[in-house]
N, C-alpha and C. Protein backbone atom coordinates (compact mmCIF):
# COMPACT_ATOMS: atom_id res chain seq x y z
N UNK A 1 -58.32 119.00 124.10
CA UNK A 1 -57.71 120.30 123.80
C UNK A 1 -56.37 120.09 123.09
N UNK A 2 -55.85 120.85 122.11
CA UNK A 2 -55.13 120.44 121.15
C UNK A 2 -53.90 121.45 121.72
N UNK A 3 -52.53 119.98 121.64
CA UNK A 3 -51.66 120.70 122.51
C UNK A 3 -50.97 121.91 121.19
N UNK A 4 -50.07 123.42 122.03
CA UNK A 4 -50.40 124.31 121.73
C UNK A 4 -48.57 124.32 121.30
N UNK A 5 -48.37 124.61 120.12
CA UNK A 5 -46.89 124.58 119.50
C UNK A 5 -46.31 126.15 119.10
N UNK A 6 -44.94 126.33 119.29
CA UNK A 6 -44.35 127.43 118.45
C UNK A 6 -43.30 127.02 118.19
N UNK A 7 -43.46 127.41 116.75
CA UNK A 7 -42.72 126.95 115.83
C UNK A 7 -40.96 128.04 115.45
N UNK A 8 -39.84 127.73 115.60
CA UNK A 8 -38.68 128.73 115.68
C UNK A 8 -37.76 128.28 114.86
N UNK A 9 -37.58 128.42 113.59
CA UNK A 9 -36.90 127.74 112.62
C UNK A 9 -36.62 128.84 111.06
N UNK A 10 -35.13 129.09 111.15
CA UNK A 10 -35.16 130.32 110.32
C UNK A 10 -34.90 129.88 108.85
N UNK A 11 -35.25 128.85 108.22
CA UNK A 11 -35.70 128.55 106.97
C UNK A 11 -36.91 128.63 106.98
N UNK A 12 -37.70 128.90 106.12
CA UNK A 12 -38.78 129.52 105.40
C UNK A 12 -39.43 128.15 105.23
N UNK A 13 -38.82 127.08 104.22
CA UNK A 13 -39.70 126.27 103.77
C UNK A 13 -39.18 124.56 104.51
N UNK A 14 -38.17 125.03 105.67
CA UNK A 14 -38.62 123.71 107.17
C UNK A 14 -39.40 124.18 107.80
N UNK A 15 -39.43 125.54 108.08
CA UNK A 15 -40.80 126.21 108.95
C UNK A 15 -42.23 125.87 108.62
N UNK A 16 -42.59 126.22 107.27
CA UNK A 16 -43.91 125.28 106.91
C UNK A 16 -44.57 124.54 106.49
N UNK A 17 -42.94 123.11 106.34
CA UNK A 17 -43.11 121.90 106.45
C UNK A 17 -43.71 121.44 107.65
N UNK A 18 -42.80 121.96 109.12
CA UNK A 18 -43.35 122.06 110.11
C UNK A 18 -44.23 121.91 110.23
N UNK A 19 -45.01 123.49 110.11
CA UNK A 19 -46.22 124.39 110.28
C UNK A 19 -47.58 122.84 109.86
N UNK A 20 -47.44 122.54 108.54
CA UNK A 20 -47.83 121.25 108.00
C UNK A 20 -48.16 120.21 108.76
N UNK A 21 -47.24 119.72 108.92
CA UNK A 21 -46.96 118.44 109.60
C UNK A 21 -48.00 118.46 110.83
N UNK A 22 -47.74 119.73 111.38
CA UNK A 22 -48.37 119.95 112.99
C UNK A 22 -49.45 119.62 112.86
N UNK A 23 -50.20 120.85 111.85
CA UNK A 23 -51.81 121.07 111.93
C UNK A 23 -52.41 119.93 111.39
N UNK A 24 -51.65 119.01 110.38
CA UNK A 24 -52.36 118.12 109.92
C UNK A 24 -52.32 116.84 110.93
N UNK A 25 -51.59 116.72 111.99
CA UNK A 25 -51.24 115.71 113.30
C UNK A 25 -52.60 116.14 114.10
N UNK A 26 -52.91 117.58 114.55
CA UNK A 26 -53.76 117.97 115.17
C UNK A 26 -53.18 118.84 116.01
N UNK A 27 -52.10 119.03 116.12
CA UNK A 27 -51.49 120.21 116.68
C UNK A 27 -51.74 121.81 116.25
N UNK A 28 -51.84 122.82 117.36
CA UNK A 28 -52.28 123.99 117.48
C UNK A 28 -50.94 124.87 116.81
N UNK A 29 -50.52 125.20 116.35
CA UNK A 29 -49.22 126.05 115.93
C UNK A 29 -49.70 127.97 116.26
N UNK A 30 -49.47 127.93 117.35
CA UNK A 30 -49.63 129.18 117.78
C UNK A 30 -48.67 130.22 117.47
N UNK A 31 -47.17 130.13 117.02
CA UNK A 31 -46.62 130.86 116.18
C UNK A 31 -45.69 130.33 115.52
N UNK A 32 -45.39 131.07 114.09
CA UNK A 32 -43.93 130.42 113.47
C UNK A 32 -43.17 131.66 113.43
N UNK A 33 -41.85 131.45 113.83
CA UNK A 33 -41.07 132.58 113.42
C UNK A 33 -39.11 132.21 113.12
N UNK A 34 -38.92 133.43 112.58
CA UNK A 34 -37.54 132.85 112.37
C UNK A 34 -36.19 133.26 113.23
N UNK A 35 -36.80 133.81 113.62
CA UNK A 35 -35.62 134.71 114.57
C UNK A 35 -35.53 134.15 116.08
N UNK A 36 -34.19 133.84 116.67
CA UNK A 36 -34.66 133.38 118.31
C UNK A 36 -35.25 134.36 119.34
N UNK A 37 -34.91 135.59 118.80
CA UNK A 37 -35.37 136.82 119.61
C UNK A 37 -36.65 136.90 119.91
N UNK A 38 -37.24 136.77 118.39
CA UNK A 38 -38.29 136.73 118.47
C UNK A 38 -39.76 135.26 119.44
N UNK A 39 -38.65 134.65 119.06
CA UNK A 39 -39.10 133.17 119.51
C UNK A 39 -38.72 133.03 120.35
N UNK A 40 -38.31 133.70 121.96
CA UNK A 40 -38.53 134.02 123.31
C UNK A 40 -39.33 134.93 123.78
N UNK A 41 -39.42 135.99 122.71
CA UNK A 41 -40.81 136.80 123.39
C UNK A 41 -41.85 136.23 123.51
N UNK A 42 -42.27 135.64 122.02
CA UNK A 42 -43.81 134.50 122.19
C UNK A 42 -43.91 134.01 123.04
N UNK A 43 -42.73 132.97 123.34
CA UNK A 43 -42.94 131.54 124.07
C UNK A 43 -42.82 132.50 125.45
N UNK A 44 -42.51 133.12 126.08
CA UNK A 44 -42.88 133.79 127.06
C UNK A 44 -44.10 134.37 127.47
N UNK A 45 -44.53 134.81 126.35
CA UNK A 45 -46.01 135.38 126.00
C UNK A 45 -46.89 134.92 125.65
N UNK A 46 -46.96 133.67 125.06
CA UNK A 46 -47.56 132.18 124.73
C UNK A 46 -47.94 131.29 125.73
N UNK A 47 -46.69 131.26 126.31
CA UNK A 47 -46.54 129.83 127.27
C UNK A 47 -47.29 128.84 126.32
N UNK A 48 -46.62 128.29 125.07
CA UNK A 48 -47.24 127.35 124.05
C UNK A 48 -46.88 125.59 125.28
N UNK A 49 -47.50 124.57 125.07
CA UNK A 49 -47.07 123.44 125.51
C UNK A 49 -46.01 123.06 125.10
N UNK A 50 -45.25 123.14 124.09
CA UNK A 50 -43.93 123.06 122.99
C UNK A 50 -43.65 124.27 122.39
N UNK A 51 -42.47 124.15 122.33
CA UNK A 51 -41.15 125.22 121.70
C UNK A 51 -40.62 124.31 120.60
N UNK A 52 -40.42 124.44 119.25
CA UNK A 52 -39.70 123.67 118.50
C UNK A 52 -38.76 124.50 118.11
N UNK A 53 -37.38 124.48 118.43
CA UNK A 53 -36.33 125.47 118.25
C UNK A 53 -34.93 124.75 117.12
N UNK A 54 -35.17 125.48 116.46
CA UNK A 54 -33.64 125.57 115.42
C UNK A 54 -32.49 125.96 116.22
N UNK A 55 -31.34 125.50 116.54
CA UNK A 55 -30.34 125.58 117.34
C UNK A 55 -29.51 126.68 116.90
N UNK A 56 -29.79 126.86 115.49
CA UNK A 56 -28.87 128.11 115.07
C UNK A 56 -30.10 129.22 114.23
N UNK A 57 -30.02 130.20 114.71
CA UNK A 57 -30.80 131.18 114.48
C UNK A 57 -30.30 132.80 114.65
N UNK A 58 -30.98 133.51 113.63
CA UNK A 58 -30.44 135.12 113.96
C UNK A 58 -31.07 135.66 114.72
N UNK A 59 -30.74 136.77 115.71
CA UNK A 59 -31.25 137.39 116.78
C UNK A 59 -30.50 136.90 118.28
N UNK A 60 -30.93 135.15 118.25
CA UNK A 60 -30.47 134.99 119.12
C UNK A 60 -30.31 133.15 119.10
N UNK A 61 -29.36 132.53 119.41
CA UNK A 61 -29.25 131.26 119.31
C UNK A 61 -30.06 130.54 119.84
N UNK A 62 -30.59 129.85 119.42
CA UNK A 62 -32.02 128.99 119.74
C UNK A 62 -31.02 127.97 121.30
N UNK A 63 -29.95 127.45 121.34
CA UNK A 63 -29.15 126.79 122.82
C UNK A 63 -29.98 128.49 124.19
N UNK A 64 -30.19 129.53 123.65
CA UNK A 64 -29.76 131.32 124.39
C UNK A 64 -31.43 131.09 124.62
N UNK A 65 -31.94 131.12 123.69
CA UNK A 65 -33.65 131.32 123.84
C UNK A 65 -34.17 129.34 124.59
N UNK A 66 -33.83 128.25 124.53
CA UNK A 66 -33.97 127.23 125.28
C UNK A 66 -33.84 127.48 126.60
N UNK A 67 -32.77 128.00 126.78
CA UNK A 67 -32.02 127.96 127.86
C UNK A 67 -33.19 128.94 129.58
N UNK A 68 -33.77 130.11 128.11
CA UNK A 68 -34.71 131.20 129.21
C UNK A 68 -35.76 130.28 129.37
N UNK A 69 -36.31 129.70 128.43
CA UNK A 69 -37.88 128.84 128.32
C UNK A 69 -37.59 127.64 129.66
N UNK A 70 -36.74 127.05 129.21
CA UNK A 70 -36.86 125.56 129.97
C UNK A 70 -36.71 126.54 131.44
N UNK A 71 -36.22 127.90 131.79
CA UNK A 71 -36.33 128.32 133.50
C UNK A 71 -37.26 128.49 134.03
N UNK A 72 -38.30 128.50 133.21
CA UNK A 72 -39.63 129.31 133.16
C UNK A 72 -40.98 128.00 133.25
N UNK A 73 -39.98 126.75 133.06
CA UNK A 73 -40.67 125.50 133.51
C UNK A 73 -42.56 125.30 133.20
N UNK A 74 -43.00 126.10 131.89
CA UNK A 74 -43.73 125.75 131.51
C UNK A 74 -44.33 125.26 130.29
N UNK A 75 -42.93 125.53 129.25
CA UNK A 75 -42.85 124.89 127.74
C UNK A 75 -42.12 123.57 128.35
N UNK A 76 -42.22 122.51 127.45
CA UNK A 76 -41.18 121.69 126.64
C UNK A 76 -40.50 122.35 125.74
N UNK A 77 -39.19 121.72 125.22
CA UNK A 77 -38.82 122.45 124.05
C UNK A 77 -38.17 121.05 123.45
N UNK A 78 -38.21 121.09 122.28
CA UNK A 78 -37.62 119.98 121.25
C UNK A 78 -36.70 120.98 120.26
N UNK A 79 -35.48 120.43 120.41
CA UNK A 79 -34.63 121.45 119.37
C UNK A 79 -34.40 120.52 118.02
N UNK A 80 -33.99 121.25 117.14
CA UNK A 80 -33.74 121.23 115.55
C UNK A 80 -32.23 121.13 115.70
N UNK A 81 -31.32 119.90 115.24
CA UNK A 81 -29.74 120.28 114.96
C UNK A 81 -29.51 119.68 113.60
N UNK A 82 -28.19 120.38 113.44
CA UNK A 82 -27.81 119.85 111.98
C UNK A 82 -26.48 118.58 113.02
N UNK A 83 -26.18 117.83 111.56
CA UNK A 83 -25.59 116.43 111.87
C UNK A 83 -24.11 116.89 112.95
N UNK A 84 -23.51 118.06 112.58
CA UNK A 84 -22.35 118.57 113.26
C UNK A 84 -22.37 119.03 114.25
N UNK A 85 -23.50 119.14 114.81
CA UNK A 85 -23.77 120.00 116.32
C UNK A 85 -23.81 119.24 117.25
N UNK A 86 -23.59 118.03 117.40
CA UNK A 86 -23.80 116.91 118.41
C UNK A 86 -22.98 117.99 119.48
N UNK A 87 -22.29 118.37 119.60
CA UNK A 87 -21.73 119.62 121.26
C UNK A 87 -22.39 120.27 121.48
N UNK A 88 -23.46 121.13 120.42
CA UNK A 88 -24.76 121.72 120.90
C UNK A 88 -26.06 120.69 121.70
N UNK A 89 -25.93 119.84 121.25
CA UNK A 89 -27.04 118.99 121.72
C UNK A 89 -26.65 118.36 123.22
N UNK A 90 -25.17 118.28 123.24
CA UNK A 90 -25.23 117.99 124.74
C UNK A 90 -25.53 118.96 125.51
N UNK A 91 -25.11 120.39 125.10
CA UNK A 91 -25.01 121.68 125.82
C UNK A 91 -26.63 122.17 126.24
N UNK A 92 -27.74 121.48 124.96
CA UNK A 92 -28.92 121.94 125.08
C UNK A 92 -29.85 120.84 126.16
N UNK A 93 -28.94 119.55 126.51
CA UNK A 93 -29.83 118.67 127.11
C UNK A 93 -29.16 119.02 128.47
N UNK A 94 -28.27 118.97 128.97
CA UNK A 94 -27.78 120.64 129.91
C UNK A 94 -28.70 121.65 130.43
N UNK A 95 -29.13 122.18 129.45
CA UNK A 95 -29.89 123.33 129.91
C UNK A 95 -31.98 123.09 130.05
N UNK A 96 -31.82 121.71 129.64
CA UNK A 96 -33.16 121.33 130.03
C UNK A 96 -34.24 121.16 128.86
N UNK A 97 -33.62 120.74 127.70
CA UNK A 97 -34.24 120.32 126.50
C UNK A 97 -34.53 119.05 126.88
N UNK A 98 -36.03 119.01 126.40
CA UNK A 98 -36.57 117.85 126.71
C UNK A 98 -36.71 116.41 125.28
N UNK A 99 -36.08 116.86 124.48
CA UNK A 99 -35.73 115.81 122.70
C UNK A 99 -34.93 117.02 121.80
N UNK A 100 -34.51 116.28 120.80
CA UNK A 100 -33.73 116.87 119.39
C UNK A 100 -34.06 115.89 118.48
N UNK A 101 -34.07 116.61 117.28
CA UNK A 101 -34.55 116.07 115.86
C UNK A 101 -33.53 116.74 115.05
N UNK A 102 -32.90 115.91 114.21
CA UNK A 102 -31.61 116.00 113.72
C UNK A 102 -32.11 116.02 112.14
N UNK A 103 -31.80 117.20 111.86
CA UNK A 103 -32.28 117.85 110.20
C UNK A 103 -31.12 116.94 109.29
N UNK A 104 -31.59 116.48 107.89
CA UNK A 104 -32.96 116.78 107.76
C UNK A 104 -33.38 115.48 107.96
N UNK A 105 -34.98 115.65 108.76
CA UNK A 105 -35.83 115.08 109.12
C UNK A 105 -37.07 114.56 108.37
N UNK A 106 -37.15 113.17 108.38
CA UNK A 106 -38.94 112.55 108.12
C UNK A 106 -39.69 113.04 108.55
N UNK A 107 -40.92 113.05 107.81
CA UNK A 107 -42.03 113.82 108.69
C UNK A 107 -42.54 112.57 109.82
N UNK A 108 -42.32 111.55 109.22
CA UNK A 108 -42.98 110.01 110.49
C UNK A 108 -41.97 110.47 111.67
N UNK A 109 -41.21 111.01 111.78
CA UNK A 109 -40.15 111.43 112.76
C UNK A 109 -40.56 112.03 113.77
N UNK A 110 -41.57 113.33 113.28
CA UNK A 110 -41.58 114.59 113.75
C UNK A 110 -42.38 114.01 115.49
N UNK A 111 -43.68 113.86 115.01
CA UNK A 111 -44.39 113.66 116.01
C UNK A 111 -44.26 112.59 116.98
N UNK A 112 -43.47 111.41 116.62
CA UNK A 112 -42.83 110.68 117.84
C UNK A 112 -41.90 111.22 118.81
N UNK A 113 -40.99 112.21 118.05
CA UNK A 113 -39.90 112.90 118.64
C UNK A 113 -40.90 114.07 119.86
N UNK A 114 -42.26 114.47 119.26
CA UNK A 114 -42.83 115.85 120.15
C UNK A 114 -43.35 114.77 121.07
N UNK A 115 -44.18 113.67 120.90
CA UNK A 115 -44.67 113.13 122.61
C UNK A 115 -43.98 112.71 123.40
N UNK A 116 -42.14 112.12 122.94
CA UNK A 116 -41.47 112.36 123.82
C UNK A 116 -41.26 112.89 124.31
N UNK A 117 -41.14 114.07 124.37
CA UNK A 117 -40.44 115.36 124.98
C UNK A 117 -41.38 115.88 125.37
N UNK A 118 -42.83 116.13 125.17
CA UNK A 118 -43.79 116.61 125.82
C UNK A 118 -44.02 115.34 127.33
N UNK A 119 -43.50 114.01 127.17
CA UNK A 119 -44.16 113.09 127.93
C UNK A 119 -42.95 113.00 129.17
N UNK A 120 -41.63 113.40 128.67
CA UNK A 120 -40.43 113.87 129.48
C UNK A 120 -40.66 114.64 130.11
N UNK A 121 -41.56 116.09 129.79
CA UNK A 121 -41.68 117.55 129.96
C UNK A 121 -42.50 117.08 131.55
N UNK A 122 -43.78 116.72 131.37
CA UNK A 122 -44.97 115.99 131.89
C UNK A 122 -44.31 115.47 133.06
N UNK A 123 -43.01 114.28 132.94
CA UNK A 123 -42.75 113.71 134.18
C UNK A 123 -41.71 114.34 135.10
N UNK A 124 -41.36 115.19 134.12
CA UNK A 124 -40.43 116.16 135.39
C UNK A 124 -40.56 117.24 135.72
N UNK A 125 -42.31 117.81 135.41
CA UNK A 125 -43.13 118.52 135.85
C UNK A 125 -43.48 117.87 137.29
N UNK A 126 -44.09 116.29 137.24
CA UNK A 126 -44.72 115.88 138.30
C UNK A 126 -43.79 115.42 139.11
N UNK A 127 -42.95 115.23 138.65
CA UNK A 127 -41.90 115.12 139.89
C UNK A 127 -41.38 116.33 140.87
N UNK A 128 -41.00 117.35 139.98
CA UNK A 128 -40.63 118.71 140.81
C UNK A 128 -41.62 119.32 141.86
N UNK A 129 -43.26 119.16 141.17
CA UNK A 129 -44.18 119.26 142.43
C UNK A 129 -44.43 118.01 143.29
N UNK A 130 -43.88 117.22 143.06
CA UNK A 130 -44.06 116.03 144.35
C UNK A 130 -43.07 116.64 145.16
N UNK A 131 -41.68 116.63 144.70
CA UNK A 131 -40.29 117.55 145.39
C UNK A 131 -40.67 118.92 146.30
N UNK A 132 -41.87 119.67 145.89
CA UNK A 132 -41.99 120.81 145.89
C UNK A 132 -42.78 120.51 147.34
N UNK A 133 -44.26 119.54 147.51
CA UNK A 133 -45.13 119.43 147.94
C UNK A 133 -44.62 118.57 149.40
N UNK A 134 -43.19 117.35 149.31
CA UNK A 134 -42.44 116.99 150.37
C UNK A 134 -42.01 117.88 150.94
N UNK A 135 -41.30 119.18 150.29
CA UNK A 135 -40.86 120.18 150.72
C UNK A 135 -41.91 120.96 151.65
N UNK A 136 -42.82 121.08 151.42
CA UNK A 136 -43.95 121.98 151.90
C UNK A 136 -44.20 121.30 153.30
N UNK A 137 -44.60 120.15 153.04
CA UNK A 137 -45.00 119.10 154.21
C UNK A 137 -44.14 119.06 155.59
N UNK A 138 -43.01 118.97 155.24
CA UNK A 138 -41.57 119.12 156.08
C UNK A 138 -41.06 120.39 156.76
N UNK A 139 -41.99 121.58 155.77
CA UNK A 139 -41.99 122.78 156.59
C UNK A 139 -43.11 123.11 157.47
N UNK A 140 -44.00 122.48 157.35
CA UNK A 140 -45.55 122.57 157.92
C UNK A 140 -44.87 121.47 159.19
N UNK A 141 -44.53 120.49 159.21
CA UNK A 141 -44.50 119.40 159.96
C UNK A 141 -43.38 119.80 161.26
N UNK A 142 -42.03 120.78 160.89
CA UNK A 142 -41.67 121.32 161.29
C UNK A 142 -42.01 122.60 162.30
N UNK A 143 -42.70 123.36 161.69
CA UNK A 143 -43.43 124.75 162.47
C UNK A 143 -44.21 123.95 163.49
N UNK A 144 -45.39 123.03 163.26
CA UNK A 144 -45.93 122.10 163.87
C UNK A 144 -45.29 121.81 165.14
N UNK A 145 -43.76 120.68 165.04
CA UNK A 145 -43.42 120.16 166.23
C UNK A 145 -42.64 121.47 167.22
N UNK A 146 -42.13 122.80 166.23
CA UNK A 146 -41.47 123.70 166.98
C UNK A 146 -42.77 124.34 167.87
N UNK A 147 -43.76 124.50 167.58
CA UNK A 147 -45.49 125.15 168.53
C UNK A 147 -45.23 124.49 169.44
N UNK A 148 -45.31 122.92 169.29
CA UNK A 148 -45.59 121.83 170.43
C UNK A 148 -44.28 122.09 170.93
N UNK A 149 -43.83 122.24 171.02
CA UNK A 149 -42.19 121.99 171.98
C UNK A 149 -42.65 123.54 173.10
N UNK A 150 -42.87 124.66 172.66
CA UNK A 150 -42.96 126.09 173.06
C UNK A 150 -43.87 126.46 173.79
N UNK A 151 -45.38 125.22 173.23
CA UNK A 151 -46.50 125.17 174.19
C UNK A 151 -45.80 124.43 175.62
N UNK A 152 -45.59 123.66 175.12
CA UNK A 152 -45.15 122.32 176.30
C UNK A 152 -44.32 123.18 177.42
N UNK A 153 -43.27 124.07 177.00
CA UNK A 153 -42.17 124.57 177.44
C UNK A 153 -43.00 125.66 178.65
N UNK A 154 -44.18 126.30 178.02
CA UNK A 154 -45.13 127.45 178.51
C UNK A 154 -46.18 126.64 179.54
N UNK A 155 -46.19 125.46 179.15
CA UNK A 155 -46.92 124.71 180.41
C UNK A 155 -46.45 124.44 181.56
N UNK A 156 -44.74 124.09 181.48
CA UNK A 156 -44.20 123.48 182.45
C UNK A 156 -43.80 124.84 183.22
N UNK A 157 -43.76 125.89 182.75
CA UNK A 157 -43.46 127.60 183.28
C UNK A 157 -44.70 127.51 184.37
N UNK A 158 -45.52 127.24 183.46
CA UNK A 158 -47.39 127.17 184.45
C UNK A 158 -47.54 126.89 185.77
N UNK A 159 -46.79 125.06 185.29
CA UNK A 159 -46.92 124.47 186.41
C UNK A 159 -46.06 124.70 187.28
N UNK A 160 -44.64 124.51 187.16
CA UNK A 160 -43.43 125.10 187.96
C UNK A 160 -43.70 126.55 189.04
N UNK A 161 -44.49 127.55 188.36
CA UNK A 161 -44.57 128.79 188.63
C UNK A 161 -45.66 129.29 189.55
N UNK A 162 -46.43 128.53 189.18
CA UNK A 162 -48.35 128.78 189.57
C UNK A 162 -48.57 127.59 190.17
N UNK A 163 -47.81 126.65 190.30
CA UNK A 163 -48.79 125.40 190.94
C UNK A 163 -49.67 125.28 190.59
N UNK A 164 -49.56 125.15 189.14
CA UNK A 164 -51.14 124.67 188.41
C UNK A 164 -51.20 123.00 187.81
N UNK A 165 -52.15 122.56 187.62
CA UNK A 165 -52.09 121.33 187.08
C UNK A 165 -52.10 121.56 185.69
N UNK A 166 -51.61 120.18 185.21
CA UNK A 166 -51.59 120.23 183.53
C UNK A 166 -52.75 120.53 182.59
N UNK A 167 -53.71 120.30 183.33
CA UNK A 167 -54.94 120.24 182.52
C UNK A 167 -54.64 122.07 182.59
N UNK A 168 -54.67 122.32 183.92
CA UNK A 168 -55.27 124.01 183.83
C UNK A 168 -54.22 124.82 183.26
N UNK A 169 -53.19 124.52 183.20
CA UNK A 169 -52.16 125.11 182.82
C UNK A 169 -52.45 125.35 181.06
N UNK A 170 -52.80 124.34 180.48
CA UNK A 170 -53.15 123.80 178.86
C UNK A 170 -54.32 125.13 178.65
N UNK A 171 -55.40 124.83 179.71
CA UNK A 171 -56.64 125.64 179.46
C UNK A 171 -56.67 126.86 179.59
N UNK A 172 -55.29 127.17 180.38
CA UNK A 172 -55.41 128.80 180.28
C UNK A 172 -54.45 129.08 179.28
N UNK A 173 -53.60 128.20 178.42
CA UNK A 173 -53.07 129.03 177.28
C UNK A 173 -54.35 129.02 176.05
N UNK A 174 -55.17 128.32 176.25
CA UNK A 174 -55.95 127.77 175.53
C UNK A 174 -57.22 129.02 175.01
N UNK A 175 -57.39 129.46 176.95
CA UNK A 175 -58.36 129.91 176.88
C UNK A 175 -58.08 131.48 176.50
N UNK A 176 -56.70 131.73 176.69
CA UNK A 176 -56.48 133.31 176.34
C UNK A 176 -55.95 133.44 174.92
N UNK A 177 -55.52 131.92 174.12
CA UNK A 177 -55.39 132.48 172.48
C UNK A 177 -56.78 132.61 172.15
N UNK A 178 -57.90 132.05 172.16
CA UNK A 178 -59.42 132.25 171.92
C UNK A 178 -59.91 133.30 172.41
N UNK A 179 -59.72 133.97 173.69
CA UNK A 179 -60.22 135.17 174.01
C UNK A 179 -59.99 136.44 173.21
N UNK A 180 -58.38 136.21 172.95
CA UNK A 180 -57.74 137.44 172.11
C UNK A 180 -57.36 136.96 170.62
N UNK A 181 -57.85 135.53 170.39
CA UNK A 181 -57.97 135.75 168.45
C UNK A 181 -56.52 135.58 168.12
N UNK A 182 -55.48 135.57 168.81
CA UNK A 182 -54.19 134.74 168.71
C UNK A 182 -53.93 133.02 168.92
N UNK A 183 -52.51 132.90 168.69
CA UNK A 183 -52.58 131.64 168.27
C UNK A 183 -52.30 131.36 169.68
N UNK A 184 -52.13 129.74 170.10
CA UNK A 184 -51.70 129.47 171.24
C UNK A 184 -50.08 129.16 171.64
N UNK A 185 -49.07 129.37 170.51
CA UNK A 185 -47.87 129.60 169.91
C UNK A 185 -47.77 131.03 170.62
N UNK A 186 -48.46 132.11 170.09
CA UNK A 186 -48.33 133.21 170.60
C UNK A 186 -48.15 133.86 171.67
N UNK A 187 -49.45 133.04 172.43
CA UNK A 187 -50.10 132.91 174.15
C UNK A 187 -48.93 132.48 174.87
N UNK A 188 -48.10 131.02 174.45
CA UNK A 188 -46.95 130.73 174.91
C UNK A 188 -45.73 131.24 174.92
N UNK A 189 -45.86 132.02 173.69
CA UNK A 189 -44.41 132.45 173.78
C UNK A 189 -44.26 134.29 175.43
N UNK A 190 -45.59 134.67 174.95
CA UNK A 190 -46.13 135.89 176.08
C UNK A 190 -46.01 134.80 177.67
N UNK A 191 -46.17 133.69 177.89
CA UNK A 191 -46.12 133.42 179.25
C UNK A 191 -44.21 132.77 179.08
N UNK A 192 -43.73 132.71 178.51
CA UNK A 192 -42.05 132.09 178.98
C UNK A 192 -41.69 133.24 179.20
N UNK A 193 -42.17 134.47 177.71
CA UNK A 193 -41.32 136.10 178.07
C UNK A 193 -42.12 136.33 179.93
N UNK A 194 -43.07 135.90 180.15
CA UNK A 194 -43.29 136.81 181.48
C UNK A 194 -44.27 138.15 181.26
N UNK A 195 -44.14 137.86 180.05
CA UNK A 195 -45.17 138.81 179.59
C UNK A 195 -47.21 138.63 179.99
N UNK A 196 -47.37 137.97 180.52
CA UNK A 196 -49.02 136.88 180.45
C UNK A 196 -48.47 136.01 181.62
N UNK A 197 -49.29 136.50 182.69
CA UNK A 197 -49.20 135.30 184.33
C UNK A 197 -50.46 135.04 184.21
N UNK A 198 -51.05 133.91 184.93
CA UNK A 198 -52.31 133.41 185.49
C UNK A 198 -53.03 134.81 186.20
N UNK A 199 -52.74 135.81 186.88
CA UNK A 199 -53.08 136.97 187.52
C UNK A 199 -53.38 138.05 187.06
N UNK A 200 -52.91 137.57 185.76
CA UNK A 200 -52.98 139.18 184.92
C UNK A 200 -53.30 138.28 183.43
N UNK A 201 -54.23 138.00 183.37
CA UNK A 201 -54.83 137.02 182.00
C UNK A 201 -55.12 138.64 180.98
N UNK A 202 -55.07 138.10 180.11
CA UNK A 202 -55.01 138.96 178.53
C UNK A 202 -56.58 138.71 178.12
């Protein structure tokens, strides 16, 4: 599947040098336009795999339209600078530009410069969901040991209270989250409130 480009560059004839370059690489050029305004609605509306952005643009500054895309964490973007903007280019790798191509540009240039930044894009995609997925784990693993602490806590109520043994104490929180389709978190927290005795089962 042919990765999916928009093109944001307010010269006319770098735009479909571009445009060129892409389709004849094998790249999809899903829009060209010249305006940044315009070239945040697409790429919002696109979600293209790449953003190729001109840093200076009318409507809206291609650093202004980077800046929404890269939040939205599903483009890459590769920006366009001229030789004097090197303060834009720090400002744009800042805001989560993943390469820059410094006009004017070779065309042998173009497409080494996009699998970088698509292959940048890629690894700090898979990193943020590894980040995301530790995160998840640690909250699951958490809720987890807080149940077990609350069960445990609702057993020793059991036994302390009822002179029950551990086994039976376990089996009747056991047996009244299954009766009533609640959890056994639930069951426990109803026998510490006093709410649920051995005498008066739910």
């Amino acid at each position: 599947m042919a990765v999916r480009v928009l093109v944001a560059e307010d010269e006319a004839i770098i735009r479909l040098d571009l445009k060129e370059i892409l389709t004849e690489a094998g790249y999809e050029v899903v829009a060209d336009v010249g305006r940044g305004d315009e070239a945040l609605d697409l790429a919002l509306r696109l979600e293209p795999d790449l953003a190729i952005l001109d840093l200076k643009m009318p409507g809206m500054d291609g650093l202004e339209v980077a800046r929404s895309i890269t939040a939205k964490r599903s483009t890459a973007v590769l920006v366009l600078t001229a030789f004097s903007q090197r303060d834009l280019v720090d400002q744009a790798n800042e805001a989560g530009v993943m390469g820059y191509l410094v006009k004017p540009f070779q065309a042998e240039e173009l497409i080494p410069a996009i699998e970088m930044a698509l292959g940048r894009f890629t690894e700090l995609r898979a990193l943020e969901q590894t980040n995301v997925d530790l995160a998840t784990q640690n909250e699951v693993l958490e809720v987890t040991l807080e149940n077990r602490r609350v069960i445990e806590r609702a057993k020793g109520r059991l036994i302390d209270g009822y002179s029950m043994k551990e086994a039976d104490a376990f089996a009747f929180i056991q047996r009244n989250a299954m009766s009533t389709r609640r959890t056994m978190r639930q069951v426990a927290d109803e026998v510490l409130s006093g709410t649920l005795a051995p005498e008066d089962p739910a």
